[in-house]
Protein backbone atom coordinates (compact mmCIF):
# COMPACT_ATOMS: atom_id res chain seq x y z
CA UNK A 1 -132.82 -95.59 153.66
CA UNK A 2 -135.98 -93.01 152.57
CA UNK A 3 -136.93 -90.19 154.12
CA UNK A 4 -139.54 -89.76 157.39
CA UNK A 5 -142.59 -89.60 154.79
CA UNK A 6 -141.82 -91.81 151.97
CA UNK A 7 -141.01 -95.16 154.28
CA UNK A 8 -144.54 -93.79 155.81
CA UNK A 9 -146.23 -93.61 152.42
CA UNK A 10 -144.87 -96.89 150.80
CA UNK A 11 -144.56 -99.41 153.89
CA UNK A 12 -147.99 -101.54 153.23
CA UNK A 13 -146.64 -101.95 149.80
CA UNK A 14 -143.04 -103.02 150.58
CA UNK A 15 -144.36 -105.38 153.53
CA UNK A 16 -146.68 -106.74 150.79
CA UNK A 17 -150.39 -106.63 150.69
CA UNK A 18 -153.54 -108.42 149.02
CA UNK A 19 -153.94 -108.14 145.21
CA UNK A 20 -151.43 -105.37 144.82
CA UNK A 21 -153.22 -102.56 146.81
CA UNK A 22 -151.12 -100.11 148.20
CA UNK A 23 -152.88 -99.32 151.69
CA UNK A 24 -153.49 -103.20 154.01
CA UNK A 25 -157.25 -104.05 153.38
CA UNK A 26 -159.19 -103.65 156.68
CA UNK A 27 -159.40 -107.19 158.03
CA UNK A 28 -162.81 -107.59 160.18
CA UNK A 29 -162.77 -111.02 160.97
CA UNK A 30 -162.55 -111.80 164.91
CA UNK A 31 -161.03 -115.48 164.20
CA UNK A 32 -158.24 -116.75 162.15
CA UNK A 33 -158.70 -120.41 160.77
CA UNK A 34 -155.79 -122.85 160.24
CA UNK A 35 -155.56 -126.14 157.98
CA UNK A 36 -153.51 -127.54 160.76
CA UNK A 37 -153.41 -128.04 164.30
CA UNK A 38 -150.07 -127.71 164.75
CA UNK A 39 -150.03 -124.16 163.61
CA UNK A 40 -152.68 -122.74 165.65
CA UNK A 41 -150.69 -124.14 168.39
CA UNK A 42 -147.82 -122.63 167.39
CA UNK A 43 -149.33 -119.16 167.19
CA UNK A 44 -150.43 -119.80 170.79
CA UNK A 45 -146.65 -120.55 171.65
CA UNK A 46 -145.42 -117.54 170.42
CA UNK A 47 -145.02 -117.77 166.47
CA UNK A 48 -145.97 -114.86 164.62
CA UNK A 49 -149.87 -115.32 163.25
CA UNK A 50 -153.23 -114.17 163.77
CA UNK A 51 -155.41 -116.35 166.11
CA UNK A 52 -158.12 -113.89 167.67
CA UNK A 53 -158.53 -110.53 166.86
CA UNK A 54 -158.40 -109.02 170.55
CA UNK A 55 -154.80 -109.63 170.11
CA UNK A 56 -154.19 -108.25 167.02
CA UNK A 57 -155.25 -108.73 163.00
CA UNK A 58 -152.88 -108.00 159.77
CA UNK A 59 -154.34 -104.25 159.48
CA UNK A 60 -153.26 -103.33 163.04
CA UNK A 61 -149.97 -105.19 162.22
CA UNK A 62 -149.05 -103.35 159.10
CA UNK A 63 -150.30 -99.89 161.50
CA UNK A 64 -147.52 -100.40 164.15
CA UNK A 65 -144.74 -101.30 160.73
CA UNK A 66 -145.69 -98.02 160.27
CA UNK A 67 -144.98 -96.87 163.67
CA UNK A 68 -141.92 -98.46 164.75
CA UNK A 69 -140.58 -97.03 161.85
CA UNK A 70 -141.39 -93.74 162.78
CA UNK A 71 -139.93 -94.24 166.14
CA UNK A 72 -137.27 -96.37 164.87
CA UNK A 73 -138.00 -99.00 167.03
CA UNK A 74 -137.66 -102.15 167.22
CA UNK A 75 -141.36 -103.48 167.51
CA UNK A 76 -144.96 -101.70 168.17
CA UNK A 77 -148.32 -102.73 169.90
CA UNK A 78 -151.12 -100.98 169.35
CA UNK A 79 -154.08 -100.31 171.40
CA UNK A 80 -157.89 -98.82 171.29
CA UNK A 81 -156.40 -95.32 172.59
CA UNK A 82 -153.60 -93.27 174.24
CA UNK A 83 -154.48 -93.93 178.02
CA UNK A 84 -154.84 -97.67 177.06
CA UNK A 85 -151.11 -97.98 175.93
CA UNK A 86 -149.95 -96.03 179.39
CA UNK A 87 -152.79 -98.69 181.36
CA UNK A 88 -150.90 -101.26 179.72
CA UNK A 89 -147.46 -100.10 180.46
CA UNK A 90 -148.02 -99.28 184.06
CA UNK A 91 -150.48 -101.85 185.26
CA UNK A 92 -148.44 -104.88 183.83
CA UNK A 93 -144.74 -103.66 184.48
CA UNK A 94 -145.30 -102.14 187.88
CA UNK A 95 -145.97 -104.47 190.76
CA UNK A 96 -147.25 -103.05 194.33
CA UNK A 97 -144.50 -101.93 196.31
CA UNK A 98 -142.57 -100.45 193.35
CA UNK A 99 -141.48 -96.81 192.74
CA UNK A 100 -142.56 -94.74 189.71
CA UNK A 101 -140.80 -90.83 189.46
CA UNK A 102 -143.30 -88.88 187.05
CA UNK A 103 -143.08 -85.63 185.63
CA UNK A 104 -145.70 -83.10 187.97
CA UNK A 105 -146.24 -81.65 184.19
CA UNK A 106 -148.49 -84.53 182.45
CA UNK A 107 -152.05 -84.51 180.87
CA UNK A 108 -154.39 -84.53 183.60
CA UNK A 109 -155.94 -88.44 182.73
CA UNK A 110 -152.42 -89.83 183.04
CA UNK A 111 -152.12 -87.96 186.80
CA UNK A 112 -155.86 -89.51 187.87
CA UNK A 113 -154.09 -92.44 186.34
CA UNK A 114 -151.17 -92.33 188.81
CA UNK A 115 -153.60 -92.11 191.66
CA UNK A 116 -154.96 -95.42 190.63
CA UNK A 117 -151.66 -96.83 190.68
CA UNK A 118 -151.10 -95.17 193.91
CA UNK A 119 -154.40 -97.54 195.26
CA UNK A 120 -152.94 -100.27 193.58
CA UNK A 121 -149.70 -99.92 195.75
CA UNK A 122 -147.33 -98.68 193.93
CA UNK A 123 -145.48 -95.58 195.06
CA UNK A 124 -145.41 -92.26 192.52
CA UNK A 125 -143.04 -89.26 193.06
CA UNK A 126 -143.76 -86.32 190.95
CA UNK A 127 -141.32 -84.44 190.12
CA UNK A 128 -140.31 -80.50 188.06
CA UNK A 129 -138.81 -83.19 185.10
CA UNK A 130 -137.15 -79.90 183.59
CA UNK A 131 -134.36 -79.92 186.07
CA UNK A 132 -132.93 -83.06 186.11
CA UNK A 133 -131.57 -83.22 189.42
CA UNK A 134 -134.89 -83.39 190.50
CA UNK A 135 -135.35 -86.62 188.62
CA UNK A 136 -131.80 -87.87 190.74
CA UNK A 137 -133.09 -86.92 193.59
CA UNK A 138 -136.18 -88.73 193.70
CA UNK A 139 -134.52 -91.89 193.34
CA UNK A 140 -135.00 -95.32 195.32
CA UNK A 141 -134.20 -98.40 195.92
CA UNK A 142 -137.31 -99.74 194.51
CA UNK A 143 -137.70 -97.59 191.76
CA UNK A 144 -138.21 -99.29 188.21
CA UNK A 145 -139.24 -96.87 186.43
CA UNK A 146 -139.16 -92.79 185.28
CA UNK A 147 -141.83 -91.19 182.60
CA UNK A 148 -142.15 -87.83 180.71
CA UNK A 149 -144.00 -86.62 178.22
CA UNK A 150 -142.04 -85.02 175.20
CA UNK A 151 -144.21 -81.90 175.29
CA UNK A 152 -146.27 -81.12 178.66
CA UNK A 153 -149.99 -80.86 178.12
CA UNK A 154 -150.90 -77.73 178.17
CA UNK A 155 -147.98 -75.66 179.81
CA UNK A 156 -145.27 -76.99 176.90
CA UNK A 157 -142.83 -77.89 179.77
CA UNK A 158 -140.29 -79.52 177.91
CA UNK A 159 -138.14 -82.10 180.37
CA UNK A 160 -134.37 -83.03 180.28
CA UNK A 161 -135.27 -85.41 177.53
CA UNK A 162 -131.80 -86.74 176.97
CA UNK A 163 -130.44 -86.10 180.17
CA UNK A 164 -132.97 -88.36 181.95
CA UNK A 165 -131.89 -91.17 178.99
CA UNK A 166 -128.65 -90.43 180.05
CA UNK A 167 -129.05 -91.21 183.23
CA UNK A 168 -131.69 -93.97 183.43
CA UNK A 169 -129.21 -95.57 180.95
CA UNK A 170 -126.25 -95.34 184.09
CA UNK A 171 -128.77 -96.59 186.24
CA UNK A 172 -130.54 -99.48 184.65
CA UNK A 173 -134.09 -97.73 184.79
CA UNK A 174 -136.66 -98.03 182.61
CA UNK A 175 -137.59 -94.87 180.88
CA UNK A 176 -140.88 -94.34 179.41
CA UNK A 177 -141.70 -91.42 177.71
CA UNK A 178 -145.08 -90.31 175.83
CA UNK A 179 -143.71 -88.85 172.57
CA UNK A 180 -147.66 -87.80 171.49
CA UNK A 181 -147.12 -84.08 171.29
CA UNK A 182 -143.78 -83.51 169.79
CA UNK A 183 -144.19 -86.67 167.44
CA UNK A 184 -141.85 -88.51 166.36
CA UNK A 185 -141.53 -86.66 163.19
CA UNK A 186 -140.17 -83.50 165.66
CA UNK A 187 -137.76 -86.40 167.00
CA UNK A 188 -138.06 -90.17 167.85
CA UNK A 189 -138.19 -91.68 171.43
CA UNK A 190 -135.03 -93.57 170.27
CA UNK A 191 -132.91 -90.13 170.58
CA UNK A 192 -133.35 -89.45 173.57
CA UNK A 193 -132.57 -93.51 174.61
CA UNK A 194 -136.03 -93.73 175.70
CA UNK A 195 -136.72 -97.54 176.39
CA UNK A 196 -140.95 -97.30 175.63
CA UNK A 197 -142.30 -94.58 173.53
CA UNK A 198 -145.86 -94.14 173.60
CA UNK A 199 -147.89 -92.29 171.48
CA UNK A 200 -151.67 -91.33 171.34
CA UNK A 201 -152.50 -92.18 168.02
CA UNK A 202 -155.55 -90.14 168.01
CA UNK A 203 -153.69 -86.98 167.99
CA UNK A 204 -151.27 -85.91 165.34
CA UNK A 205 -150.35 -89.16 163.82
CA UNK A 206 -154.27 -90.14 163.11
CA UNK A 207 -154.55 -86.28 162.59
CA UNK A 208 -158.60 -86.49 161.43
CA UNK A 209 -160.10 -86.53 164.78
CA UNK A 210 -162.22 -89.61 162.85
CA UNK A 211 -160.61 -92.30 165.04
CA UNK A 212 -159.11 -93.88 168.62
CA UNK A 213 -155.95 -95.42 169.07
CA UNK A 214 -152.48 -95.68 171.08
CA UNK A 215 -149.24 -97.62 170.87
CA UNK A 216 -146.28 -98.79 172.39
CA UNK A 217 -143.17 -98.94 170.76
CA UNK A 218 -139.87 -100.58 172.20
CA UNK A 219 -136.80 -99.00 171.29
CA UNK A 220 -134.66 -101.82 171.73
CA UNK A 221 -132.48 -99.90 174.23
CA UNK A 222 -133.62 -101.26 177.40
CA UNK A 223 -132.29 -104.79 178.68
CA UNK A 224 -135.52 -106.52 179.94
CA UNK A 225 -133.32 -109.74 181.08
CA UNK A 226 -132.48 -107.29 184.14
CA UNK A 227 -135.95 -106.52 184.95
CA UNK A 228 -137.69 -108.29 187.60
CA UNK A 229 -141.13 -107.89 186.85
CA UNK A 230 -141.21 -110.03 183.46
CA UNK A 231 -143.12 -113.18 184.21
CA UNK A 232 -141.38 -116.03 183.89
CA UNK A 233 -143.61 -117.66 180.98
CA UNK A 234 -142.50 -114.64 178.75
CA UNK A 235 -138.78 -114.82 179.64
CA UNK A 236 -137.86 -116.99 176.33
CA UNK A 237 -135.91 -116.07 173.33
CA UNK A 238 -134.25 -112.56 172.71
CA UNK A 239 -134.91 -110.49 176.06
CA UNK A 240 -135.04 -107.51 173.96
CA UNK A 241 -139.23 -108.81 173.28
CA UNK A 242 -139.85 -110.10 176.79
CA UNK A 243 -141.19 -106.51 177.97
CA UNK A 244 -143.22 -105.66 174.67
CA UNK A 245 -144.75 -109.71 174.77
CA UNK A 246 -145.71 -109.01 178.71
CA UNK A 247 -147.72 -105.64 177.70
CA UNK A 248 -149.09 -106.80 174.61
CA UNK A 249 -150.25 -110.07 176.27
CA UNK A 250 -151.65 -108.29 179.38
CA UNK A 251 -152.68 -105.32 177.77
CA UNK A 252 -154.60 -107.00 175.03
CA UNK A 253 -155.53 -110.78 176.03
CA UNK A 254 -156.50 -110.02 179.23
CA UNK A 255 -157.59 -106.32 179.58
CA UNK A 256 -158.71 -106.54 175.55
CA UNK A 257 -157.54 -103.21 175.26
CA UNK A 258 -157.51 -103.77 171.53
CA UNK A 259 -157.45 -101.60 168.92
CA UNK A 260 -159.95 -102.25 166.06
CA UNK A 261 -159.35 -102.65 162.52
CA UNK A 262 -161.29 -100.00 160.98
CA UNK A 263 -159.69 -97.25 163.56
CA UNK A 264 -156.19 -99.01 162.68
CA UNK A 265 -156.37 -98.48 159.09
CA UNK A 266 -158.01 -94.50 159.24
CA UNK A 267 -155.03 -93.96 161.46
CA UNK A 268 -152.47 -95.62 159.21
CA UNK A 269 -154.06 -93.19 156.59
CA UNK A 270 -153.48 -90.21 158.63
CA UNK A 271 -149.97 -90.86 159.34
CA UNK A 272 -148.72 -90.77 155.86
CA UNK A 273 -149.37 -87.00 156.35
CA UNK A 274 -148.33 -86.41 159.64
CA UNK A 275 -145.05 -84.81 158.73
CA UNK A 276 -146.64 -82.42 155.85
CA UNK A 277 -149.36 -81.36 158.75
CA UNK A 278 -146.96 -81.32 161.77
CA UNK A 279 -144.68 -78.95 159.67
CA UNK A 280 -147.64 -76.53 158.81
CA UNK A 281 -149.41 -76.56 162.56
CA UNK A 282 -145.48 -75.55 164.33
CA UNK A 283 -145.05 -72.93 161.55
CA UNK A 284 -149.02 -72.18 162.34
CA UNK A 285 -148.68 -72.10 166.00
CA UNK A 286 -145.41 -70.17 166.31
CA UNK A 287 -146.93 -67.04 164.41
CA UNK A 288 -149.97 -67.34 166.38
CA UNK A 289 -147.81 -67.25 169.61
CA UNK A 290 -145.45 -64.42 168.70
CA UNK A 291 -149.33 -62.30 167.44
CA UNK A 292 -151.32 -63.16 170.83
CA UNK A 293 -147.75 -62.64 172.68
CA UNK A 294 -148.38 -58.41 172.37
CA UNK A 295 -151.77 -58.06 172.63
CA UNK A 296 -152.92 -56.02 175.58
CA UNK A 297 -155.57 -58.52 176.43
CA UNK A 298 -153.22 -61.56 176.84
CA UNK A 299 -151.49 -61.85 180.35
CA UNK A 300 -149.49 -64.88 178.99
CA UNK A 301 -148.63 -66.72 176.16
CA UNK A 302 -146.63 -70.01 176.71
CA UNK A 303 -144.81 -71.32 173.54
CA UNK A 304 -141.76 -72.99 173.52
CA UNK A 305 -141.15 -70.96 169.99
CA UNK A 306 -140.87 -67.46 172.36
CA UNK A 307 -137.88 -66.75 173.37
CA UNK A 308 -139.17 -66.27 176.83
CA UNK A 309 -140.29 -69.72 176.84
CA UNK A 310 -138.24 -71.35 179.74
CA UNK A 311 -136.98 -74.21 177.94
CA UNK A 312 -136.58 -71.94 174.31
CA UNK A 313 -132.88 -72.92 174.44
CA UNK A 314 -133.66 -76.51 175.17
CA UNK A 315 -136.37 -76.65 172.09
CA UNK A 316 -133.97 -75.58 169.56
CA UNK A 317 -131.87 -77.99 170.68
CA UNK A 318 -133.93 -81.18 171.06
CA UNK A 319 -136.31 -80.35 168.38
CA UNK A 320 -134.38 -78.32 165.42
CA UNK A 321 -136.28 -74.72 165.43
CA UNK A 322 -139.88 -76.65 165.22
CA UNK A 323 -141.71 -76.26 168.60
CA UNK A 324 -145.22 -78.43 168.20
CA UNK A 325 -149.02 -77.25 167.56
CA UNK A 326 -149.66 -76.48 171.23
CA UNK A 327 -149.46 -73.32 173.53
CA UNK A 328 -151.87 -72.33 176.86
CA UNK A 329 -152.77 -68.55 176.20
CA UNK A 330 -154.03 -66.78 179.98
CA UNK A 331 -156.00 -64.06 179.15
CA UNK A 332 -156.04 -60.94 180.99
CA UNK A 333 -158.05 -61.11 184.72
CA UNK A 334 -160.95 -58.60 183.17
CA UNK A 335 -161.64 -60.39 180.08
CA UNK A 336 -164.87 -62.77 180.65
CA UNK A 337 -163.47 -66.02 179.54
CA UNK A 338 -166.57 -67.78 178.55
CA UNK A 339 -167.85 -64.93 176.56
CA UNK A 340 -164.41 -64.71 174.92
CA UNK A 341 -164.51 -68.59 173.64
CA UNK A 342 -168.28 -68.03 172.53
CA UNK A 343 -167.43 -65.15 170.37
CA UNK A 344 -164.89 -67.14 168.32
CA UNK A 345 -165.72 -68.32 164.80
CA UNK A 346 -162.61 -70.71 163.34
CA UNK A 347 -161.85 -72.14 166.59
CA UNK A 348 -163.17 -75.59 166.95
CA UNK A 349 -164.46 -75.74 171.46
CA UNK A 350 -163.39 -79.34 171.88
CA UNK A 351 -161.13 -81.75 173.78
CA UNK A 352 -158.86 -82.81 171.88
CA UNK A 353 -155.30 -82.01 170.11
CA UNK A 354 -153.27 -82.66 167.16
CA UNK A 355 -156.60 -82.02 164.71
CA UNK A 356 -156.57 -79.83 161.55
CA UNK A 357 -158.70 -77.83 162.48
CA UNK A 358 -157.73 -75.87 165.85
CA UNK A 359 -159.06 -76.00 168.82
CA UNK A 360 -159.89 -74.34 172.17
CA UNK A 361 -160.75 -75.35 175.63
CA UNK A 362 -160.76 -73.76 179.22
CA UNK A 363 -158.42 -75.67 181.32
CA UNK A 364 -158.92 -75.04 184.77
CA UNK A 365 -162.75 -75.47 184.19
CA UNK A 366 -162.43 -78.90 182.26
CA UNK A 367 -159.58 -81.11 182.20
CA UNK A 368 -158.24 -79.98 185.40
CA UNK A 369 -161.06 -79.37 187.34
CA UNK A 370 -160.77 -82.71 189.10
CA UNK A 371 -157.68 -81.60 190.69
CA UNK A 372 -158.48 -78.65 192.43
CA UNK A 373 -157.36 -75.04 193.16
CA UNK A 374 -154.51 -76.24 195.10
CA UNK A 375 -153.06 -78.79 192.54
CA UNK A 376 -153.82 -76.30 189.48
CA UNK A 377 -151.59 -73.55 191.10
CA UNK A 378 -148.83 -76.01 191.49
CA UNK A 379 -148.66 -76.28 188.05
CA UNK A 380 -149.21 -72.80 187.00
CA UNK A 381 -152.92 -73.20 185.74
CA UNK A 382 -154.89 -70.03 186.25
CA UNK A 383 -158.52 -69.76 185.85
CA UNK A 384 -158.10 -67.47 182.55
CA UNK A 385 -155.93 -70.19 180.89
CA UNK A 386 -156.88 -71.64 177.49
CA UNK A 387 -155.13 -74.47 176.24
CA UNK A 388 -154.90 -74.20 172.23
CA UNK A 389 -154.12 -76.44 169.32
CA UNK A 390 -153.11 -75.22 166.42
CA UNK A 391 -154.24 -76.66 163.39
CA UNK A 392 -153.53 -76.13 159.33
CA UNK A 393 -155.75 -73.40 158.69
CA UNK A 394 -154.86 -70.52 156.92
CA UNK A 395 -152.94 -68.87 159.99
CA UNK A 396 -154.54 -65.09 159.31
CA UNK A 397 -158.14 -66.39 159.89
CA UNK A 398 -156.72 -67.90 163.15
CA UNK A 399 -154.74 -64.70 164.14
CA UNK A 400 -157.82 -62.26 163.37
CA UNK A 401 -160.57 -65.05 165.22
CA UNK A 402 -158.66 -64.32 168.54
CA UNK A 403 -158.90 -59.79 167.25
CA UNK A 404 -161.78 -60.21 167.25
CA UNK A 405 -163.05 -62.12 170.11
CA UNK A 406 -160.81 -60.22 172.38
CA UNK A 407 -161.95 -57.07 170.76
């Protein structure tokens, strides 16, 4: 067995690619041709092969190789982004009248995302995911299903990872959990017996900010014989691929949620990185954190790497002293936000994460601001808050662009 980065760095190779190259070409075509009728039928039927490229060509293939690997997995779809893959998982496992428990601390798109669920029929229960008897209590008769993220986006909540794979295990529940922030580099999906992992490609795998993607990776842990919402057509051979066949036939053939080839293969580029980067942005982020932490214009700095971090304890145990690239800093109530942001010089304004270069944004006044004043103080989001993402620069020039922006 190699190591995280060299199974990363030689897996095109060691699947085997065209005329020796070491990354898979980028395959464009939208249609595969056969010599044989029989085996375009058969790829129809469920044999592995390339038919139509909304469901998949060899570049995206030898991308999620490179992904279930990561997650240790068992198999991977890919899709054109992050909030694709969770579409696909919710709107083609979940049936109306079903019961979803969510963590109340998720990335604002995946909570208006819920609310289209909740049109749809099916019932949501958020929940504080850090206290697992929360995540008990919420439970139904109907539920099918519990998700986290890894990392909360932006307050760094950190659930009880392996205590709600504990559980959901005892109970027969699926457990989905978007591993985008931590990545699985910090730790797989598969640790914490996490049945789906999901992961935004976009973010710190990709790492470029030059392309769009998502994916869905099945652990292997779950037993989909005992779900009931696999349709019967998919229900053949090994029941550990009925679940992933159901999304990625749904999710791709008929929503064409697809992720392209070009964006597959800048992605699969990225990722042979990810670790080096990852290492340097936590290492980055946690300096940062511990600088901003005693300045007398910060009201709040929320890090998992400070020790006053809630979940601190929990981080160095889930996560091995590395605490991710992401923090929300709250200024102090006198300091003119805007004119704070518009002073700063390394700091990339954008909406985004997991980039090399770091990056800034007002939360309450962007990706929140659909949920109101109400919802944003249930989750601890003042209007001073920045959320920040901590990139590979040289970590004085990020430490001295907040000096002197605050100064």
């Amino acid at each position: 067995m190699n190591g995280f980065t060299t199974s990363i760095l030689h897996s095109d190779r060691r699947l085997g690619t065209e005329s020796g190259s070491v990354h898979k070409p980028i395959h464009p075509s939208a249609q595969y041709a056969f010599n044989q009728v029989e085996d375009l039928v058969a790829v129809f039927q469920g044999r592995p092969g390339f038919s139509y490229a909304r469901q998949g060509t060899p570049t995206t293939a030898a991308l999620e190789a490179k992904i279930t690997q990561m997650e240790e997995g068992a198999n991977t779809v890919t899709f054109a982004t992050g909030m694709a893959a969770l579409s696909a998982v919710f709107l083609t496992l979940l049936r109306k009248g079903d019961h979803l428990i969510s963590s109340q601390y998720i990335f604002g798109n995946t909570n208006s995302l819920l609310g289209t669920l909740q049109n749809l029929g099916v019932e949501v229960t958020l929940v504080d995911a850090t206290d697992i008897e929360q995540v008990k209590a919420a439970r139904r008769p109907n539920t099918r299903m519990v998700f986290v993220e890894s990392l909360a986006n932006p307050g760094t909540h950190i659930a009880d990872l392996d205590g709600i794979g504990d559980w959901c295990a005892e109970e027969k529940l699926l457990y989905v959990l978007d591993n985008t922030l931590s990545t699985p580099w910090l730790r797989p999906g598969k640790a914490f017996k996490a049945g789906l992992v999901v992961n935004s490609l976009s973010k710190h795998i990709g790492g470029h900010a030059n392309a769009l993607g998502g994916a869905v990776t099945d652990t292997g842990l779950f037993d989909w014989s005992a779900y009931p919402n696999i349709a019967d057509v998919y229900r053949s051979g090994k029941p550990q691929g009925w679940g992933l066949t159901q999304i990625k036939k749904k999710g791709l053939r008929d929503m064409g949620a697809t992720l392209s080839s070009d964006a597959a293969h800048r992605i699969a580029a990225g990722a042979e990185t990810l670790a080096l980067r990852m290492g340097r942005a936590c290492d980055n982020a946690l300096a940062l954190a511990r600088a901003l932490s005693g300045h007398p214009r910060v009201a709040r700095v929320t890090y998992p790497g400070l020790e006053q971090h809630p979940q601190h304890e929990r981080a160095n145990r889930l996560f091995g002293g590395r605490y991710g690239a992401l923090m929300a800093v709250e200024l102090n109530a006198d300091v003119d936000l805007f004119a704070f942001m518009n002073r700063l010089q390394v700091f990339v304004l954008a909406t985004h994460l997991g980039d090399n270069r770091s990056l800034m944004l007002p939360v309450a006044h962007t990706i929140y601001y659909e949920m109101g004043p109400e919802l944003r103080a249930q989750m601890g989001i003042s209007d001073n808050q920045l959320r920040v993402s901590v990139g590979i620069e040289d970590v004085e020039d990020l430490i001295h662009d907040f000096e002197q922006a605050l100064a």
